[in-house]
N, C-alpha and C. Protein backbone atom coordinates (compact mmCIF):
# COMPACT_ATOMS: atom_id res chain seq x y z
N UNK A 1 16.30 -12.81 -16.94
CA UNK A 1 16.48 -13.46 -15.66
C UNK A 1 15.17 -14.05 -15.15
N UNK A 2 13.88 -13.23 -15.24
CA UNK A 2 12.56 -13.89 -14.60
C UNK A 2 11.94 -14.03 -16.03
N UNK A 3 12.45 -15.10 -16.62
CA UNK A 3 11.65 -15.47 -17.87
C UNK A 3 10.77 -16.40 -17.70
N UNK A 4 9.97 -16.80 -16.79
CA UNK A 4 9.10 -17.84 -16.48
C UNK A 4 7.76 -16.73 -15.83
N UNK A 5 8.53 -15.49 -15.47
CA UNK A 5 6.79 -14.36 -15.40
C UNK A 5 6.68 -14.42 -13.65
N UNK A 6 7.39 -15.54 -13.12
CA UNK A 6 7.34 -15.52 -11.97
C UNK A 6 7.32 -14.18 -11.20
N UNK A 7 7.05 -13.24 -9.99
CA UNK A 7 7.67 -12.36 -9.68
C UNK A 7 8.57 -12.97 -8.48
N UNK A 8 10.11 -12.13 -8.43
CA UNK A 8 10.56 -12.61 -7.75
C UNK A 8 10.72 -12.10 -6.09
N UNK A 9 11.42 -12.68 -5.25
CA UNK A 9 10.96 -12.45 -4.21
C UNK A 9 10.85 -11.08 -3.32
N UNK A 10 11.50 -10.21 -3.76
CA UNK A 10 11.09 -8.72 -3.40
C UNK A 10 9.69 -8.31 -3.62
N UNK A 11 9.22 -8.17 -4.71
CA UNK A 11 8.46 -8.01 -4.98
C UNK A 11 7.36 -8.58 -4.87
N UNK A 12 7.65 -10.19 -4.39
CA UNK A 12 6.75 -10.82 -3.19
C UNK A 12 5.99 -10.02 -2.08
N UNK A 13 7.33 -10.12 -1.56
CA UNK A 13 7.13 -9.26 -0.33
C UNK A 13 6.46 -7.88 -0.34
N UNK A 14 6.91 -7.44 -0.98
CA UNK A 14 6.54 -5.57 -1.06
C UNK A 14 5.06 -5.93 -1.32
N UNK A 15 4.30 -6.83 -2.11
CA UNK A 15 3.14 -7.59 -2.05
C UNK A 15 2.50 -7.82 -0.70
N UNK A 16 3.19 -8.44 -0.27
CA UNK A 16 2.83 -9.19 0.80
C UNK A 16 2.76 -7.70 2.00
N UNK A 17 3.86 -7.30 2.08
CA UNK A 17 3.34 -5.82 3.28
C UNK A 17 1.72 -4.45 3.02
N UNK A 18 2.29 -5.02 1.00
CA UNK A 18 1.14 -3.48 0.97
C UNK A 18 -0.11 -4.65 0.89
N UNK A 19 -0.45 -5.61 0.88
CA UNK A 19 -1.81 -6.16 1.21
C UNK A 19 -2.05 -5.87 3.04
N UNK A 20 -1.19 -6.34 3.77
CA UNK A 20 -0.82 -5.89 5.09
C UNK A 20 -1.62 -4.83 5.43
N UNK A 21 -1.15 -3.39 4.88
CA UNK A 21 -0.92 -2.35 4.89
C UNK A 21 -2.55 -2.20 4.37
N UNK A 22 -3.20 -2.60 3.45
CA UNK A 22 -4.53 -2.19 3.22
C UNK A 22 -5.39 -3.00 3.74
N UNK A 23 -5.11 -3.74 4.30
CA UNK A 23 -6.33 -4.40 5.34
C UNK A 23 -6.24 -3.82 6.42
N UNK A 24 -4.96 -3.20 6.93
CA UNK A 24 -5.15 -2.28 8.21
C UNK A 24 -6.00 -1.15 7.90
N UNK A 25 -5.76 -0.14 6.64
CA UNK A 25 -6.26 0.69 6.38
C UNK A 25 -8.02 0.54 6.29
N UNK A 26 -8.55 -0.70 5.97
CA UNK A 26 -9.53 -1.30 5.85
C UNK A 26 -10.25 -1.29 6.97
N UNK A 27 -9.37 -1.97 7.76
CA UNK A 27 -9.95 -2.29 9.64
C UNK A 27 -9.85 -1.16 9.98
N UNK A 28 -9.25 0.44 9.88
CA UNK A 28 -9.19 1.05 10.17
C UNK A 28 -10.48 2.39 9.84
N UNK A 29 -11.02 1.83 8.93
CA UNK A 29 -12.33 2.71 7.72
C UNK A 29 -13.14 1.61 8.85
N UNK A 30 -12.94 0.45 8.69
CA UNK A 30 -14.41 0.64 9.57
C UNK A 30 -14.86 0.88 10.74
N UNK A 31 -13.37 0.66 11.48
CA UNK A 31 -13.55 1.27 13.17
C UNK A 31 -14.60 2.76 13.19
N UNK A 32 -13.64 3.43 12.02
CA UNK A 32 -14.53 4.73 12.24
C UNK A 32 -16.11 4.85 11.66
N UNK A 33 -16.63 4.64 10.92
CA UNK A 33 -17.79 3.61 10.32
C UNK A 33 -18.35 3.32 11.84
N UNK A 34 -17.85 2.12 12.56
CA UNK A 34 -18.64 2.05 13.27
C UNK A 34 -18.67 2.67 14.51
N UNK A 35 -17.66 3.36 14.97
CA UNK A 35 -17.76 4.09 15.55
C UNK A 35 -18.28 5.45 15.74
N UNK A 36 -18.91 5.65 14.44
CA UNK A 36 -19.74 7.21 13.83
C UNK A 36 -20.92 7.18 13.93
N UNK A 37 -21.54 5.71 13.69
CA UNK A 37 -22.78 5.21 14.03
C UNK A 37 -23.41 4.49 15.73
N UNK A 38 -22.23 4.22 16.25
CA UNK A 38 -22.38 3.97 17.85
C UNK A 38 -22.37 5.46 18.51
N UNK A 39 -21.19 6.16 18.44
CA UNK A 39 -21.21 7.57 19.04
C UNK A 39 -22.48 8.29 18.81
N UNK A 40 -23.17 8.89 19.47
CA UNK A 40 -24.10 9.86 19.88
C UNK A 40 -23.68 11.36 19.39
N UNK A 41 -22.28 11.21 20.20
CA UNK A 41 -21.90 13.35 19.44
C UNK A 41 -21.27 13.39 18.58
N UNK A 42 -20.96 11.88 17.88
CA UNK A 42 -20.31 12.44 16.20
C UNK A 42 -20.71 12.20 15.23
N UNK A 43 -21.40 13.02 14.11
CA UNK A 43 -21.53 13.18 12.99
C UNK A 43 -21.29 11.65 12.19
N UNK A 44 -22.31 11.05 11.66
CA UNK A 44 -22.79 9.88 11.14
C UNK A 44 -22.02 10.25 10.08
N UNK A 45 -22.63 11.10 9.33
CA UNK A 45 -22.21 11.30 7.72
C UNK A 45 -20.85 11.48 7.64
N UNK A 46 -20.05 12.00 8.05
CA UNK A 46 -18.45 12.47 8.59
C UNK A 46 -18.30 11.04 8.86
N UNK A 47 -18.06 10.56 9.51
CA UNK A 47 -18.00 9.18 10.60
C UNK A 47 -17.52 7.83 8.94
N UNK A 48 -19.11 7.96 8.54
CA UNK A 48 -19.30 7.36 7.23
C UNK A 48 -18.50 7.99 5.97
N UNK A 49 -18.51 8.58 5.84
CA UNK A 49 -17.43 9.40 4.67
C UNK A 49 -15.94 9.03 4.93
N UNK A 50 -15.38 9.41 6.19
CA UNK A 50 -14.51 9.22 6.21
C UNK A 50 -13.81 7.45 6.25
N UNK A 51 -14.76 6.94 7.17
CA UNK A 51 -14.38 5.32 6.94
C UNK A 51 -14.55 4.96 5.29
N UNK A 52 -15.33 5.52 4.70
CA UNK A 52 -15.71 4.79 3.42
C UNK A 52 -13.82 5.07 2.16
N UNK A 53 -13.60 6.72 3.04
CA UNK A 53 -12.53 6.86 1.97
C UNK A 53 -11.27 5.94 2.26
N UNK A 54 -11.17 5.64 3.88
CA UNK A 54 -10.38 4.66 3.83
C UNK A 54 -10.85 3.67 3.53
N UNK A 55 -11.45 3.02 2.96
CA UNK A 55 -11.69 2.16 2.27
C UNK A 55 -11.23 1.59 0.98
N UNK A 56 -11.78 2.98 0.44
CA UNK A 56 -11.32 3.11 -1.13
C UNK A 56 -10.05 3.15 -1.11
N UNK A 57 -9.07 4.38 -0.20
CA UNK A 57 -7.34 3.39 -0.22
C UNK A 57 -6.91 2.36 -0.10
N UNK A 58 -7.95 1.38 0.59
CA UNK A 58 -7.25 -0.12 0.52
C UNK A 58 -7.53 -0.46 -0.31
N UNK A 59 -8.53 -0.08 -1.29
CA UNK A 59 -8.83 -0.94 -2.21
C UNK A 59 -8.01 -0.64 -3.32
N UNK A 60 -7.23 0.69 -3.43
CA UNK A 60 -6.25 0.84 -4.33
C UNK A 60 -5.12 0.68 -4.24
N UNK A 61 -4.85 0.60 -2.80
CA UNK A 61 -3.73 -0.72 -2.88
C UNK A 61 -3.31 -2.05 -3.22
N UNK A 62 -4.91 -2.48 -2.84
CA UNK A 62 -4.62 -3.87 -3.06
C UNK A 62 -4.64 -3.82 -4.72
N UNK A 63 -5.39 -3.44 -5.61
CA UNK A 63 -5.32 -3.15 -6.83
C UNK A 63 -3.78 -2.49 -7.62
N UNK A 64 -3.15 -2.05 -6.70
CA UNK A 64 -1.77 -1.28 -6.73
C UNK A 64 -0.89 -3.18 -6.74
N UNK A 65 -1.23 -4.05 -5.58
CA UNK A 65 -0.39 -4.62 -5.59
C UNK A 65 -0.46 -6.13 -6.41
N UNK A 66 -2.10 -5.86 -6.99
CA UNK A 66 -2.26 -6.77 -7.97
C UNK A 66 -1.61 -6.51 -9.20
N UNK A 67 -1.23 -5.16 -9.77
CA UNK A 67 -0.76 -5.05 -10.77
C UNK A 67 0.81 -4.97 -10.86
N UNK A 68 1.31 -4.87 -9.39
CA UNK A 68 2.84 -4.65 -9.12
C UNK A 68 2.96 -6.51 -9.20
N UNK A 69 2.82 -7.22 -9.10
CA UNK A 69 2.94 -8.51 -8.86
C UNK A 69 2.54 -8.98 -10.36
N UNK A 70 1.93 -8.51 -11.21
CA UNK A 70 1.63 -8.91 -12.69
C UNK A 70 2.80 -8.44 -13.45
N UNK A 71 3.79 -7.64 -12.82
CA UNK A 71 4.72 -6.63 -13.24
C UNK A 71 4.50 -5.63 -14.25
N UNK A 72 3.49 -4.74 -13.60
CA UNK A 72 2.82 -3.76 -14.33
C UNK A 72 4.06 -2.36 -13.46
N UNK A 73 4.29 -1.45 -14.03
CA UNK A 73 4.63 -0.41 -13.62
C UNK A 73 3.91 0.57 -12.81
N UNK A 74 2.53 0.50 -13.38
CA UNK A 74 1.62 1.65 -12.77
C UNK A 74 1.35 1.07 -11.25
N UNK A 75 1.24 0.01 -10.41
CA UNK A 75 1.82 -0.81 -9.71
C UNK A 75 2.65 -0.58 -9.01
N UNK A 76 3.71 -0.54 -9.35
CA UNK A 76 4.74 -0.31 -8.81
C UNK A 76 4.90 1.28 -8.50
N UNK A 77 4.44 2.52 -8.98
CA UNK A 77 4.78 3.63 -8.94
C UNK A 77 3.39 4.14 -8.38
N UNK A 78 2.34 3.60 -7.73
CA UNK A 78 1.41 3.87 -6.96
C UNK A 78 2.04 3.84 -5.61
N UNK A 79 2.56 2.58 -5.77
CA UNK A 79 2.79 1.88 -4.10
C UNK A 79 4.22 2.49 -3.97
N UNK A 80 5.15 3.05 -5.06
CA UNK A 80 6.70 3.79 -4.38
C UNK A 80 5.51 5.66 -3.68
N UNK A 81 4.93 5.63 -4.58
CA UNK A 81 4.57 7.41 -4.24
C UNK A 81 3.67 7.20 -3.02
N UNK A 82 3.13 6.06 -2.33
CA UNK A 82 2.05 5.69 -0.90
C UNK A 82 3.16 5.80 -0.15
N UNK A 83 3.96 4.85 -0.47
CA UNK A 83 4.93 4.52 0.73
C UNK A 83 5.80 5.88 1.06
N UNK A 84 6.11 6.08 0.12
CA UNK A 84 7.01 7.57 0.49
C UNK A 84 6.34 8.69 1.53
N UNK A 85 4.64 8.55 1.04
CA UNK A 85 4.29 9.48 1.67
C UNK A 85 3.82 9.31 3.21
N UNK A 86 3.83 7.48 3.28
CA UNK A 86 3.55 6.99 4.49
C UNK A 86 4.81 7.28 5.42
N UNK A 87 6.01 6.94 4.90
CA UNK A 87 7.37 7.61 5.58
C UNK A 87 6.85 8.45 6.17
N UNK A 88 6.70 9.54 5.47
CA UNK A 88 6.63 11.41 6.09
C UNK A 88 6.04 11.51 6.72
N UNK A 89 4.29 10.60 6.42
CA UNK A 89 3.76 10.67 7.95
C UNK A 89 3.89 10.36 8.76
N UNK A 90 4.71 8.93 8.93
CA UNK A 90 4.87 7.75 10.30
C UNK A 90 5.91 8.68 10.92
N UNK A 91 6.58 9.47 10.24
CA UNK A 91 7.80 10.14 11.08
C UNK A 91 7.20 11.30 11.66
N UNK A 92 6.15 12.33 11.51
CA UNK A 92 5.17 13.06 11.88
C UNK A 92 4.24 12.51 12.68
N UNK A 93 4.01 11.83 12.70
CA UNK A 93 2.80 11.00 13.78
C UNK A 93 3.98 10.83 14.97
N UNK A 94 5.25 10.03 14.75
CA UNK A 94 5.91 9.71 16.11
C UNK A 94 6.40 10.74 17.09
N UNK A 95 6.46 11.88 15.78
CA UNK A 95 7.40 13.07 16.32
C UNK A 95 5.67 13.94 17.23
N UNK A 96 5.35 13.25 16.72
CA UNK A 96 4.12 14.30 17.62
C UNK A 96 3.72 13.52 18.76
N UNK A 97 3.97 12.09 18.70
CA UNK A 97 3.90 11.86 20.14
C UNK A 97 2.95 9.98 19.96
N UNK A 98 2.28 9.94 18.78
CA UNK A 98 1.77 8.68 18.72
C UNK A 98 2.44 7.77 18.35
N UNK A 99 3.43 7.13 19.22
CA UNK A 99 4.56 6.59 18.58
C UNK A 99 4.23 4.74 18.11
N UNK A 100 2.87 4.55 19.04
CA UNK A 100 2.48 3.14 18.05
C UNK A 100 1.74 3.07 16.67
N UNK A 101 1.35 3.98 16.63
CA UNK A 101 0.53 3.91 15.11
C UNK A 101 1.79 4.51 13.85
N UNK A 102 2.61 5.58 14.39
CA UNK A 102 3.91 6.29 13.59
C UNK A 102 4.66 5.01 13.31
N UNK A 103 4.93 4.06 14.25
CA UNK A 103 6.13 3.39 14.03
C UNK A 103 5.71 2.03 13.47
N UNK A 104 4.44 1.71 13.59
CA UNK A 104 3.36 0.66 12.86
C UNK A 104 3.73 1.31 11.18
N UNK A 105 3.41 2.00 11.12
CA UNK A 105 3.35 2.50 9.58
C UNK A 105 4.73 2.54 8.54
N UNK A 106 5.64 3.19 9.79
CA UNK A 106 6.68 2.94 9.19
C UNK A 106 7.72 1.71 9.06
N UNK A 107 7.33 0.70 9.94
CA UNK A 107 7.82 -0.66 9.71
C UNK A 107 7.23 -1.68 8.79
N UNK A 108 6.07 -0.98 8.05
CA UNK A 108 5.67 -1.77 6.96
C UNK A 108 6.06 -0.67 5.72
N UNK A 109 6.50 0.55 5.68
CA UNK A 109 6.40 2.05 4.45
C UNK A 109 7.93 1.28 4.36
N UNK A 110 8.84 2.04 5.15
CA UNK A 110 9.99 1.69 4.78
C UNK A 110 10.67 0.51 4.34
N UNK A 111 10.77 -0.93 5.01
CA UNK A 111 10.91 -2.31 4.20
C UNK A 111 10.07 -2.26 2.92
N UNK A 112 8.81 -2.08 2.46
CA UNK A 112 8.13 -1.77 1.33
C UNK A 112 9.23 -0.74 0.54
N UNK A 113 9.35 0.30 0.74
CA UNK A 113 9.70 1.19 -0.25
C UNK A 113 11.29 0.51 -0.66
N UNK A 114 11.81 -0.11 0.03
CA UNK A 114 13.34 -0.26 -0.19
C UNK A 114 13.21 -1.58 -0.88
N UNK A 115 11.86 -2.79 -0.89
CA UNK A 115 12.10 -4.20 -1.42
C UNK A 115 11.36 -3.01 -3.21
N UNK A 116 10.67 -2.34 -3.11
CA UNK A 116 10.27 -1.13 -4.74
C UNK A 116 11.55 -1.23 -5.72
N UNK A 117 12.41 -0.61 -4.61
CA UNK A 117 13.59 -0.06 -5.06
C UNK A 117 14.80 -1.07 -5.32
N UNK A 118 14.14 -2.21 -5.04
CA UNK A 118 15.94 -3.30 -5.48
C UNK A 118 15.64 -3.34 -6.73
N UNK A 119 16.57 -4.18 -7.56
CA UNK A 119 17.09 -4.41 -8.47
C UNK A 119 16.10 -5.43 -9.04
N UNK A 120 16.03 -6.61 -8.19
CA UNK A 120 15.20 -7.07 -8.86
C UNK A 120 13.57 -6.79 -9.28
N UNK A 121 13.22 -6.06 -8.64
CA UNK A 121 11.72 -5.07 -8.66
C UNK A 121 12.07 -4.77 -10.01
N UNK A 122 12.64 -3.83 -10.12
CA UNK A 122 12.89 -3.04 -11.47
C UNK A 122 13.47 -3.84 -12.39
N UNK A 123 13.83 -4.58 -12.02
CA UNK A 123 14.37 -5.82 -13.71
C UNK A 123 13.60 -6.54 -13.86
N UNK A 124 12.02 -6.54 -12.81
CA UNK A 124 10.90 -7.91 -13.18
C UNK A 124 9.96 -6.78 -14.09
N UNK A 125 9.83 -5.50 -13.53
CA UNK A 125 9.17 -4.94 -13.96
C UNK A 125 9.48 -4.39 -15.69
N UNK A 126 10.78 -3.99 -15.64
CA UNK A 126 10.99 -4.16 -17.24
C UNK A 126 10.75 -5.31 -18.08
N UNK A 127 11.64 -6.58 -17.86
CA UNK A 127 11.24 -7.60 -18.48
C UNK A 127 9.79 -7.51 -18.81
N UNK A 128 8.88 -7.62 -17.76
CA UNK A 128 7.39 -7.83 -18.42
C UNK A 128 7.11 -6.95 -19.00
N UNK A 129 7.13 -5.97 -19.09
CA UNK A 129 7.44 -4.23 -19.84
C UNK A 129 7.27 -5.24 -21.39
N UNK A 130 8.26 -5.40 -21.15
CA UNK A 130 9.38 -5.51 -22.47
C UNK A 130 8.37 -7.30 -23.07
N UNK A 131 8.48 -8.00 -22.46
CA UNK A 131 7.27 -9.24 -22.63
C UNK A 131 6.22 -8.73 -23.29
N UNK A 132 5.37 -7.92 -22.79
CA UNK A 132 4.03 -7.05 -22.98
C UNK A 132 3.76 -6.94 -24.49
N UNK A 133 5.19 -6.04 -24.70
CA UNK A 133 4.71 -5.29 -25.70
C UNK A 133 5.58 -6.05 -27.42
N UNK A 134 6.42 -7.09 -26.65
CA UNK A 134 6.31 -8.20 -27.66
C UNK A 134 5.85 -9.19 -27.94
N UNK A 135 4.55 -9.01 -27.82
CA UNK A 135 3.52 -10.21 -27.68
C UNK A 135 2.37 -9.44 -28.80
N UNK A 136 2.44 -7.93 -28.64
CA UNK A 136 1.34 -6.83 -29.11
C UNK A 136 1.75 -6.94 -30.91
């Protein structure tokens, strides 16, 4: 069906949210970054550590969604096991009371995890599977 390598449009998208999704995480590493280094009573190194690791999650997302869009699997099963776990938290964050950052998360986790899970995700991702390794 996607014999031209194209990916098709789910998997666009699910693209298109988890880049979304790691530039927030991004803007979000450096708020604290710079906010570790402006603050006076908090811990620089903490401050810096912790912005830096969100960092490194965006950057394995976006790397997650470069390879989900090449129709790599490993790709695709980074960004189903993020999103799942972003669910559990966005529903834990709201239930505790932060209901803009809970419900931020989960309006990009959930549309993501369900465009993972169509049909065509998983039939672009075999085909190239299957492309790959008749080319080898």
């Amino acid at each position: 069906m996607f014999k031209n390598s194209l990916p098709p449009r789910p998997v666009k998208l699910a693209g298109v949210l988890g880049t979304v999704e790691a530039v927030l995480i991004a803007l979000y590493g450096v708020m604290l970054m710079v906010v570790g280094v402006l603050q006076e009573h908090l811990p620089v190194a903490n401050s810096l550590m912790l912005g830096g690791f969100f960092i490194v999650i965006a950057a394995t997302l976006v790397w997650a969604v470069r390879m989900l869009v090449q129709g790599k699997s490993s790709g695709r099963s980074l960004l189903l096991v993020w999103q799942l776990m972003i669910v559990i938290v966005g529903v834990q964050v709201v239930v505790g009371g932060r209901w803009l950052i809970g419900l931020v998360a989960l309006l990009l986790a959930a549309p993501t995890l369900l465009l993972l899970f169509s049909r065509d995700a998983s039939q672009f991702i075999v085909e190239e599977t299957e492309r790959r390794h008749a080319q080898q």
